[in-house]
C-alpha atoms as a PDB file:
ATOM      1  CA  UNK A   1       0.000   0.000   0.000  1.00  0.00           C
ATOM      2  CA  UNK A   2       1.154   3.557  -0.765  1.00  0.00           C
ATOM      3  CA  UNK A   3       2.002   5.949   2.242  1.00  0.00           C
ATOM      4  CA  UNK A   4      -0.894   5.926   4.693  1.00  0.00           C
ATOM      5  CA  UNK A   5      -2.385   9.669   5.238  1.00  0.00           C
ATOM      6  CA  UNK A   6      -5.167  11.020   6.975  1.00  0.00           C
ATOM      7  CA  UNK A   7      -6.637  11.157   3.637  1.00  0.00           C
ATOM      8  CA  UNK A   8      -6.115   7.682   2.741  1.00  0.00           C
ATOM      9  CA  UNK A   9      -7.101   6.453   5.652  1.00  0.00           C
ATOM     10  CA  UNK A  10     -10.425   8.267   5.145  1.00  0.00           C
ATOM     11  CA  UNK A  11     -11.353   6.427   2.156  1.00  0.00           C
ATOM     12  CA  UNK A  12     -10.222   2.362   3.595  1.00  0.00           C
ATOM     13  CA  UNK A  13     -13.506   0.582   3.690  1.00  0.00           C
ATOM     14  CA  UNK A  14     -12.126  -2.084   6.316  1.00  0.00           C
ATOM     15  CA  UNK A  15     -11.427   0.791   8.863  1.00  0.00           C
ATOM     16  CA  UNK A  16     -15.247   2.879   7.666  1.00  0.00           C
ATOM     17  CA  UNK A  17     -16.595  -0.366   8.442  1.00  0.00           C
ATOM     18  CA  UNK A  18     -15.327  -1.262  12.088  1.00  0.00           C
ATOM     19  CA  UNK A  19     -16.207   1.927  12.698  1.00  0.00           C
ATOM     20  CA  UNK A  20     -19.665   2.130  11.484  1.00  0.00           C
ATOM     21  CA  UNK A  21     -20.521  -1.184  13.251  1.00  0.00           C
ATOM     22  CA  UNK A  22     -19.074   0.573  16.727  1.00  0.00           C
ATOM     23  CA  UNK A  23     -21.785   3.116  15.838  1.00  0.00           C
ATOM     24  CA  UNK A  24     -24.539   0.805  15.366  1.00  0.00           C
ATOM     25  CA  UNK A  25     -23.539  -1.217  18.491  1.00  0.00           C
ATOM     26  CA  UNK A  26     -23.379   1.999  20.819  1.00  0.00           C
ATOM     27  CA  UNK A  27     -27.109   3.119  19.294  1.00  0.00           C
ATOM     28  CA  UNK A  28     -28.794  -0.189  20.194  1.00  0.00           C
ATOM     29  CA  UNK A  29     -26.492   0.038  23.496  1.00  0.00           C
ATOM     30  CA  UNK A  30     -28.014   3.640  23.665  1.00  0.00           C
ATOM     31  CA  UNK A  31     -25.128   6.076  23.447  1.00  0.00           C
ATOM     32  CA  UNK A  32     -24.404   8.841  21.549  1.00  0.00           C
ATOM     33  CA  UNK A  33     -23.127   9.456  17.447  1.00  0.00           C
ATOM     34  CA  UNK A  34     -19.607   7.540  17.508  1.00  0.00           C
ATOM     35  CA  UNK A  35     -20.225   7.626  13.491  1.00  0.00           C
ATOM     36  CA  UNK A  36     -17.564   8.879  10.394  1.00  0.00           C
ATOM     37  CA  UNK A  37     -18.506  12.319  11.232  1.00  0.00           C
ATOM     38  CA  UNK A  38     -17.133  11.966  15.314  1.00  0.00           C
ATOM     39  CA  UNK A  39     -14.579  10.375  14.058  1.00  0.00           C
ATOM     40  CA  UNK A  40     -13.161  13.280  11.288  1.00  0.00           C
ATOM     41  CA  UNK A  41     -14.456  15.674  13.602  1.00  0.00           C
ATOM     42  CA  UNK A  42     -11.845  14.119  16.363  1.00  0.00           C
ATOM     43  CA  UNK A  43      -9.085  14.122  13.505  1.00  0.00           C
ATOM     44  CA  UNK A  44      -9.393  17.557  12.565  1.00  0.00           C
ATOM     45  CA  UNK A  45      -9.505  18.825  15.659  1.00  0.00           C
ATOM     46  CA  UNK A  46      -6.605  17.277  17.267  1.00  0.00           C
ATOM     47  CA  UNK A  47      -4.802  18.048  14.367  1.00  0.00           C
ATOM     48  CA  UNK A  48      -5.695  21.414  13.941  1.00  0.00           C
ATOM     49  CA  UNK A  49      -4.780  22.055  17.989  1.00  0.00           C
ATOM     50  CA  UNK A  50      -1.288  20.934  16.602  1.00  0.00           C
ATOM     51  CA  UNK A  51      -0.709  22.714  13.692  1.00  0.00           C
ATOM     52  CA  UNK A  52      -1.637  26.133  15.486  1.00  0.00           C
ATOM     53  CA  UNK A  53       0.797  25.159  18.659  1.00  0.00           C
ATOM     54  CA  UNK A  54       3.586  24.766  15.539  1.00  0.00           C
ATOM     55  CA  UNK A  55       4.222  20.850  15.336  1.00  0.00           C
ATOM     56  CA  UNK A  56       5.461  19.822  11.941  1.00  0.00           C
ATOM     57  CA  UNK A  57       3.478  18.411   9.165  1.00  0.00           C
ATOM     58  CA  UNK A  58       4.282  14.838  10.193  1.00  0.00           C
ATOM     59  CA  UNK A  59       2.793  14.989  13.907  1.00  0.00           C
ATOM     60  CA  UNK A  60       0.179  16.710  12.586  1.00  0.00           C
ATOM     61  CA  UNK A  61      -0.836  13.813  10.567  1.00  0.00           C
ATOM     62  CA  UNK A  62      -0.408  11.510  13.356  1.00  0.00           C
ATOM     63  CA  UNK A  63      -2.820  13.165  15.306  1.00  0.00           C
ATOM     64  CA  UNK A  64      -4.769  13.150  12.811  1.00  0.00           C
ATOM     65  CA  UNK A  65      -4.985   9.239  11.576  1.00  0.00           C
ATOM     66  CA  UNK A  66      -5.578   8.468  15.508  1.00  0.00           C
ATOM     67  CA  UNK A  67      -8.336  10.373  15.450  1.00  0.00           C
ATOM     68  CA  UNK A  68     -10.025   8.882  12.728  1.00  0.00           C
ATOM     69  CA  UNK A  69      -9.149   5.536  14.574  1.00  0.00           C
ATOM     70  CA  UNK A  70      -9.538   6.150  17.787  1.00  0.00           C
ATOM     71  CA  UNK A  71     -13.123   4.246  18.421  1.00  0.00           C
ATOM     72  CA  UNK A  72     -12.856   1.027  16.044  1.00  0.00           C
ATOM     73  CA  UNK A  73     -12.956  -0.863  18.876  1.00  0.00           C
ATOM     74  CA  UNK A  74     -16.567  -0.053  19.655  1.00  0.00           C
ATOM     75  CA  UNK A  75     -17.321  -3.053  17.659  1.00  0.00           C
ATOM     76  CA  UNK A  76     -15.691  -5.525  19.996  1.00  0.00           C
ATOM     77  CA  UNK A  77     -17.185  -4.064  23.061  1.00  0.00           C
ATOM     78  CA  UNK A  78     -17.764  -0.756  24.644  1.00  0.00           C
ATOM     79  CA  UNK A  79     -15.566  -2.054  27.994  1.00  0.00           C
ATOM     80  CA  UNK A  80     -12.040  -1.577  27.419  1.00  0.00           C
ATOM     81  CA  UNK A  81     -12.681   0.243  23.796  1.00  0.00           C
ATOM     82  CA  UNK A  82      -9.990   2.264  23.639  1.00  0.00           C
ATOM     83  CA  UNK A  83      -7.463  -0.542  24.174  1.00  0.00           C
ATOM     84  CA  UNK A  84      -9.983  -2.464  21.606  1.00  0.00           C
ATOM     85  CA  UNK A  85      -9.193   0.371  19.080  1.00  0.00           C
ATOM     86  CA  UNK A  86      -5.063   0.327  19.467  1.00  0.00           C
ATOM     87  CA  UNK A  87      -4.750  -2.859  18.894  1.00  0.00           C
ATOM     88  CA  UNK A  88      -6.925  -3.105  15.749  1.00  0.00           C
ATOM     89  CA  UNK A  89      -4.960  -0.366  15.087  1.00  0.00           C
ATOM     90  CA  UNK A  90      -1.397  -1.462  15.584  1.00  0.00           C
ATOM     91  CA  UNK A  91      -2.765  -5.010  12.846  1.00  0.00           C
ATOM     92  CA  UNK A  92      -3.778  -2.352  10.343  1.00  0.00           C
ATOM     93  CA  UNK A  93      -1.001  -0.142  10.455  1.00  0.00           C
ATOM     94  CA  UNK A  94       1.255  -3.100  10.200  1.00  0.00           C
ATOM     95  CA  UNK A  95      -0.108  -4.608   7.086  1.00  0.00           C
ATOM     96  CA  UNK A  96      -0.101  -1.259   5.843  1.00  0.00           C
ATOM     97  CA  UNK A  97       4.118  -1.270   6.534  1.00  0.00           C
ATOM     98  CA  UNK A  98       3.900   1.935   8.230  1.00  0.00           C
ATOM     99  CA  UNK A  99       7.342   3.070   9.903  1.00  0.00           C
ATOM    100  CA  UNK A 100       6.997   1.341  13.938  1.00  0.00           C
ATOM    101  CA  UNK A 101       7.777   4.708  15.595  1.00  0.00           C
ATOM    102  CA  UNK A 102       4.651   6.207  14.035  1.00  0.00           C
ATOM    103  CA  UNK A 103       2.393   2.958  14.862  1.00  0.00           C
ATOM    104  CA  UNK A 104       3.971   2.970  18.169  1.00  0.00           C
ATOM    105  CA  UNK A 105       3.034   6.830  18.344  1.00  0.00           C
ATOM    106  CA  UNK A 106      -0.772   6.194  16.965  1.00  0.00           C
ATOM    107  CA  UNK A 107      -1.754   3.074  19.088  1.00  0.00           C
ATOM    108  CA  UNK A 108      -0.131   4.973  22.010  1.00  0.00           C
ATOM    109  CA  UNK A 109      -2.717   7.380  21.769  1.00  0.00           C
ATOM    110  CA  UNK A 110      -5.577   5.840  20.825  1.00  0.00           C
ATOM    111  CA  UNK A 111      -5.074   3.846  23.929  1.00  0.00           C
ATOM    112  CA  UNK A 112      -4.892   6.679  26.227  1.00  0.00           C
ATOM    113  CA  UNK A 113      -7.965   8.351  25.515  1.00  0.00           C
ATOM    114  CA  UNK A 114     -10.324   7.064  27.543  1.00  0.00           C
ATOM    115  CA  UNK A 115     -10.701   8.855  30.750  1.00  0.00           C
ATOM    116  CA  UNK A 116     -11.212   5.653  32.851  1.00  0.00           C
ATOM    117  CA  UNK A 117      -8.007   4.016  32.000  1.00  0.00           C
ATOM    118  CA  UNK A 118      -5.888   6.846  30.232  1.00  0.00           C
ATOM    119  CA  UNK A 119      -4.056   9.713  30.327  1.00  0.00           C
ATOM    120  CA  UNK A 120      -1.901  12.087  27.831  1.00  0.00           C
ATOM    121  CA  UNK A 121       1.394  11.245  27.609  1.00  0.00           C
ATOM    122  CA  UNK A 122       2.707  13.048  24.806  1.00  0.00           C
ATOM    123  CA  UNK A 123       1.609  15.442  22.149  1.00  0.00           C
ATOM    124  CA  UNK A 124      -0.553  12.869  20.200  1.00  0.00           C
ATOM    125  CA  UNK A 125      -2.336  11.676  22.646  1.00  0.00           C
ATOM    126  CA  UNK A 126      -3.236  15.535  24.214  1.00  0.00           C
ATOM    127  CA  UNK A 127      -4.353  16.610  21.216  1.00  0.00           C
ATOM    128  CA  UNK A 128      -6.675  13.344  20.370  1.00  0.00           C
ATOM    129  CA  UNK A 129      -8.265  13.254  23.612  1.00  0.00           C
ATOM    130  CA  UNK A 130      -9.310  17.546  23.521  1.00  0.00           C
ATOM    131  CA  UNK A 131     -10.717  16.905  20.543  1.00  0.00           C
ATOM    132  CA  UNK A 132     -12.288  13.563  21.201  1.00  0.00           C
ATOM    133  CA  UNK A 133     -13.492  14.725  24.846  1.00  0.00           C
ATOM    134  CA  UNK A 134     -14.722  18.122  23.517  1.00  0.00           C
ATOM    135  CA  UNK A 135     -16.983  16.738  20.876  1.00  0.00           C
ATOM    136  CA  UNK A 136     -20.019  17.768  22.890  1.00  0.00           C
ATOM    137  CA  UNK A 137     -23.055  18.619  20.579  1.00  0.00           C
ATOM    138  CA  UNK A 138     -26.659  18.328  20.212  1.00  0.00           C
ATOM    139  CA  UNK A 139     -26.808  16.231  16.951  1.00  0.00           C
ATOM    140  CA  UNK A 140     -24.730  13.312  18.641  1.00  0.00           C
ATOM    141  CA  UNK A 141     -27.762  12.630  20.634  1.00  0.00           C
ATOM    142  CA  UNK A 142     -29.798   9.774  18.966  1.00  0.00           C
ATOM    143  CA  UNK A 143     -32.702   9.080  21.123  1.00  0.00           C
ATOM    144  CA  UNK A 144     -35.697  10.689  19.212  1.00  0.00           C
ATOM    145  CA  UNK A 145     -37.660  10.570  22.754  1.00  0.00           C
ATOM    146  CA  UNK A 146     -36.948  13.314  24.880  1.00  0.00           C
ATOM    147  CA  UNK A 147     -39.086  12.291  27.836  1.00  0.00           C
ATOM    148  CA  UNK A 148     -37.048   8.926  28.143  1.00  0.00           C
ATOM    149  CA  UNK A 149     -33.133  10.798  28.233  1.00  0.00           C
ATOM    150  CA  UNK A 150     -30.853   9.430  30.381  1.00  0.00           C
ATOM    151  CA  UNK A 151     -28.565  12.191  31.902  1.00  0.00           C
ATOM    152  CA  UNK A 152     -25.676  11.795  29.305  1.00  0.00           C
ATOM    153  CA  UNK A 153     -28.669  12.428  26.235  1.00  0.00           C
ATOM    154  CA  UNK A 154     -29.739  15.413  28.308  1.00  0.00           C
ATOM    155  CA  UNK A 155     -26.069  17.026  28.550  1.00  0.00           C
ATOM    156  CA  UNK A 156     -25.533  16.830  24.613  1.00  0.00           C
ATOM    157  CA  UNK A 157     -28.720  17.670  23.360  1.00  0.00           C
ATOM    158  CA  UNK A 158     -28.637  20.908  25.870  1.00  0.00           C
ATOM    159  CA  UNK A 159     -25.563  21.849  24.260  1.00  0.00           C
ATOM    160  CA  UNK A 160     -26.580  23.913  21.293  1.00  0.00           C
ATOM    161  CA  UNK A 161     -23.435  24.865  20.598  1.00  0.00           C
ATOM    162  CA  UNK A 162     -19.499  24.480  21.453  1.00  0.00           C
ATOM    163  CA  UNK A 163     -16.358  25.867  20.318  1.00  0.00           C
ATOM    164  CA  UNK A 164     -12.547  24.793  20.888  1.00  0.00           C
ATOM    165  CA  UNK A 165     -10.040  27.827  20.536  1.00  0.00           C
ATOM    166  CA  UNK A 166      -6.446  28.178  20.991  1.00  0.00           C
ATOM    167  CA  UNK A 167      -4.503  30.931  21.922  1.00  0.00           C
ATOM    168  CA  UNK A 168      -0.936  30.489  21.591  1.00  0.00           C
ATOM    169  CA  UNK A 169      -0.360  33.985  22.691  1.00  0.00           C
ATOM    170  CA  UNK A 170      -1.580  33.615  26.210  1.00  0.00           C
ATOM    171  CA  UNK A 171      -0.754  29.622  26.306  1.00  0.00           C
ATOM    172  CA  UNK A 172      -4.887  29.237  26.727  1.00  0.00           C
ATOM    173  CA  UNK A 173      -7.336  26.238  24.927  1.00  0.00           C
ATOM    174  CA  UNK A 174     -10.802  27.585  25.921  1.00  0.00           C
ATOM    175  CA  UNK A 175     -13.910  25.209  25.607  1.00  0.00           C
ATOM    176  CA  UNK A 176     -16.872  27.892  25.255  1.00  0.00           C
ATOM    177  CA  UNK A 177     -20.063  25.496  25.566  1.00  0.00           C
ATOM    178  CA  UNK A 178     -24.004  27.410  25.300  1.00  0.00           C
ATOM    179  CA  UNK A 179     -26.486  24.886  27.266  1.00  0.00           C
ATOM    180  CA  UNK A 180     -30.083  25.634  27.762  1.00  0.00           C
ATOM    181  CA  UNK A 181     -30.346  24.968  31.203  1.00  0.00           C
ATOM    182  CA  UNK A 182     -33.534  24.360  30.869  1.00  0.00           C
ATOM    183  CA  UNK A 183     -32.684  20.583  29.752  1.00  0.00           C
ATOM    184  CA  UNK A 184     -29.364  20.675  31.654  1.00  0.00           C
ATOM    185  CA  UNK A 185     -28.020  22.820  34.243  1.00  0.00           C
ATOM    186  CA  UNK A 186     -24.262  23.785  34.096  1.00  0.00           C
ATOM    187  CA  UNK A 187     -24.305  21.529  37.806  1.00  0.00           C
ATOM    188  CA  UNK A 188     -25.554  18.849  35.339  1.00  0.00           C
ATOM    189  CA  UNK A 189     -22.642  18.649  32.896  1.00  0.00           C
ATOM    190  CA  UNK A 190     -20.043  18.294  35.868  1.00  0.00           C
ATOM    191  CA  UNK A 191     -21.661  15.658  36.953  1.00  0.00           C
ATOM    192  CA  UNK A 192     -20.734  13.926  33.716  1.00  0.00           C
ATOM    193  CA  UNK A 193     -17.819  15.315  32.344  1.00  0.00           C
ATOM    194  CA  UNK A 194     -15.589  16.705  35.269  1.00  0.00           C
ATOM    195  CA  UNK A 195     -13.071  13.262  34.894  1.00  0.00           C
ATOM    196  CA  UNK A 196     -13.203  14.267  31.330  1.00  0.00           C
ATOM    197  CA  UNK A 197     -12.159  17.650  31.800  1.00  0.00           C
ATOM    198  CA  UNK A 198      -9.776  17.215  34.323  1.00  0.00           C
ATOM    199  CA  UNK A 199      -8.310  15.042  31.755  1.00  0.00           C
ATOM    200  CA  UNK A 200      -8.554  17.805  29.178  1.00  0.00           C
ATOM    201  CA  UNK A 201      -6.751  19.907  32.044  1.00  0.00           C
ATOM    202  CA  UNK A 202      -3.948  17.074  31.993  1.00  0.00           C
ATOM    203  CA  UNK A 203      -3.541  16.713  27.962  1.00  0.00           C
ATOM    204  CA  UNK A 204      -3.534  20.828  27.875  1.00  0.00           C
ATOM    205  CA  UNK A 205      -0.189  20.842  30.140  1.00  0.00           C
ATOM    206  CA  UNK A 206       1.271  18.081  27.978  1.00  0.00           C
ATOM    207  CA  UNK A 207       0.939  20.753  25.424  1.00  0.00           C
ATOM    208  CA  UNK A 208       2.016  23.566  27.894  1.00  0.00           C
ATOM    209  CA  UNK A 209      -1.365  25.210  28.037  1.00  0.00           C
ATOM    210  CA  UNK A 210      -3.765  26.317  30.235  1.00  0.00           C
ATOM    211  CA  UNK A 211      -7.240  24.452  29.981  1.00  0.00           C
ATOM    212  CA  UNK A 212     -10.050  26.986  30.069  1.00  0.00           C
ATOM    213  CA  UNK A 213     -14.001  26.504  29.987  1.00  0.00           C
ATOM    214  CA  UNK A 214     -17.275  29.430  29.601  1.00  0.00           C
ATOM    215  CA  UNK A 215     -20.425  27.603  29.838  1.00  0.00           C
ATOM    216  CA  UNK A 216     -23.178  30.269  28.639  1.00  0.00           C
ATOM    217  CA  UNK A 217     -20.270  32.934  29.000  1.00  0.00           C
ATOM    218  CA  UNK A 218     -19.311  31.787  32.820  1.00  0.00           C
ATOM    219  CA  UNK A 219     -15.762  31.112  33.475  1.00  0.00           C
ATOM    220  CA  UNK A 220     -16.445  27.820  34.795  1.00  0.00           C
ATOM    221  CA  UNK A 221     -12.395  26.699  35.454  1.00  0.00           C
END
């Protein structure tokens, strides 16, 4: 196979597929979007976090093929996922030849992200697990029921919109979220996401930042 990019990794129908099926497994389970479009979003992100911070081209793109990667393992099992995803991972990226520093680099991260078990432990990882744990947004949310939402439907579909900005000036990545509180209160989101931001908090010093959140324009942390 010919050099494996972000782009080409995009378009391999054996990694869209594990993928997909993660997605379909997590809606009958009854969690949120884990489709193609969390996944790219995650890639971008992460990568984009590293290309404004000034890391070359090449770690960049590592970022970037984790992200897309980073919940294949959603079709083995939602337990233990993450580790799931690396290691489907590290077979693919093998077959594929790819250099062992980079699949070392790439499974590395991918099986960090998960806030029960992980942590960021380099630049890779950091920036996959901001992105991936500051996907928070209404259309992820795929029960059609409102009356029946558990409290994790209730925190994305309140969150009409979110933004991830980086200020390299002031050494600063501020998550601005807007919640309707009448759906979920900011007291609400804590209760779900605080491990997940105080691992944000932990992948932004990787990065030497300073991890920063508004929720309806409150300085939160």
């Amino acid at each position: 196979m010919d050099k494996i990019t972000y782009k080409s990794i995009k378009k391999i129908p054996e990694v869209n597929a594990y993928i997909e099926q993660g997605n379909r497994v997590l809606g009958i389970l009854g969690y949120t979007e884990h489709s193609r479009g969390h996944a790219v979003k995650v890639a971008e992100t992460a990568g984009d976090i590293l290309e404004k911070l000034g890391y070359n081209e090449h770690t960049v793109e590592l970022a970037q093929i984790a992200g897309y990667m980073h919940d294949m393992g959603n079709c083995v099992n939602r337990v233990d996922h993450a580790h799931s995803s690396a290691l489907m991972a590290f077979q693919l990226l093998r077959e594929w030849k790819v250099p062992d520093e980079d699949i070392a680099a790439i499974v590395s991260a991918i099986g960090q992200h998960d806030e029960k078990t992980g942590t960021a432990v380099d630049a890779v990882s950091a920036a996959l697990i901001l992105a991936d744990k500051t996907d928070v947004r209404r259309n992820r949310v795929r029960n059609p029921i409102k009356e029946t939402f558990d409290i994790h439907d209730r925190v994305n579909y309140a969150a009409v919109a979110s933004s991830l900005q980086v200020n390299v000036e002031k050494k600063v990545i501020l998550l601005e979220i807007e919640l309707d509180e009448e759906i979920c209160s900011i007291l609400d989101y804590f209760e779900i996401f605080l491990q997940r931001m105080l691992m944000c908090k932990r992948a932004a010093e990787i990065l030497g930042l300073k991890f920063k959140m508004k929720a309806n324009g409150n300085k939160i942390c």
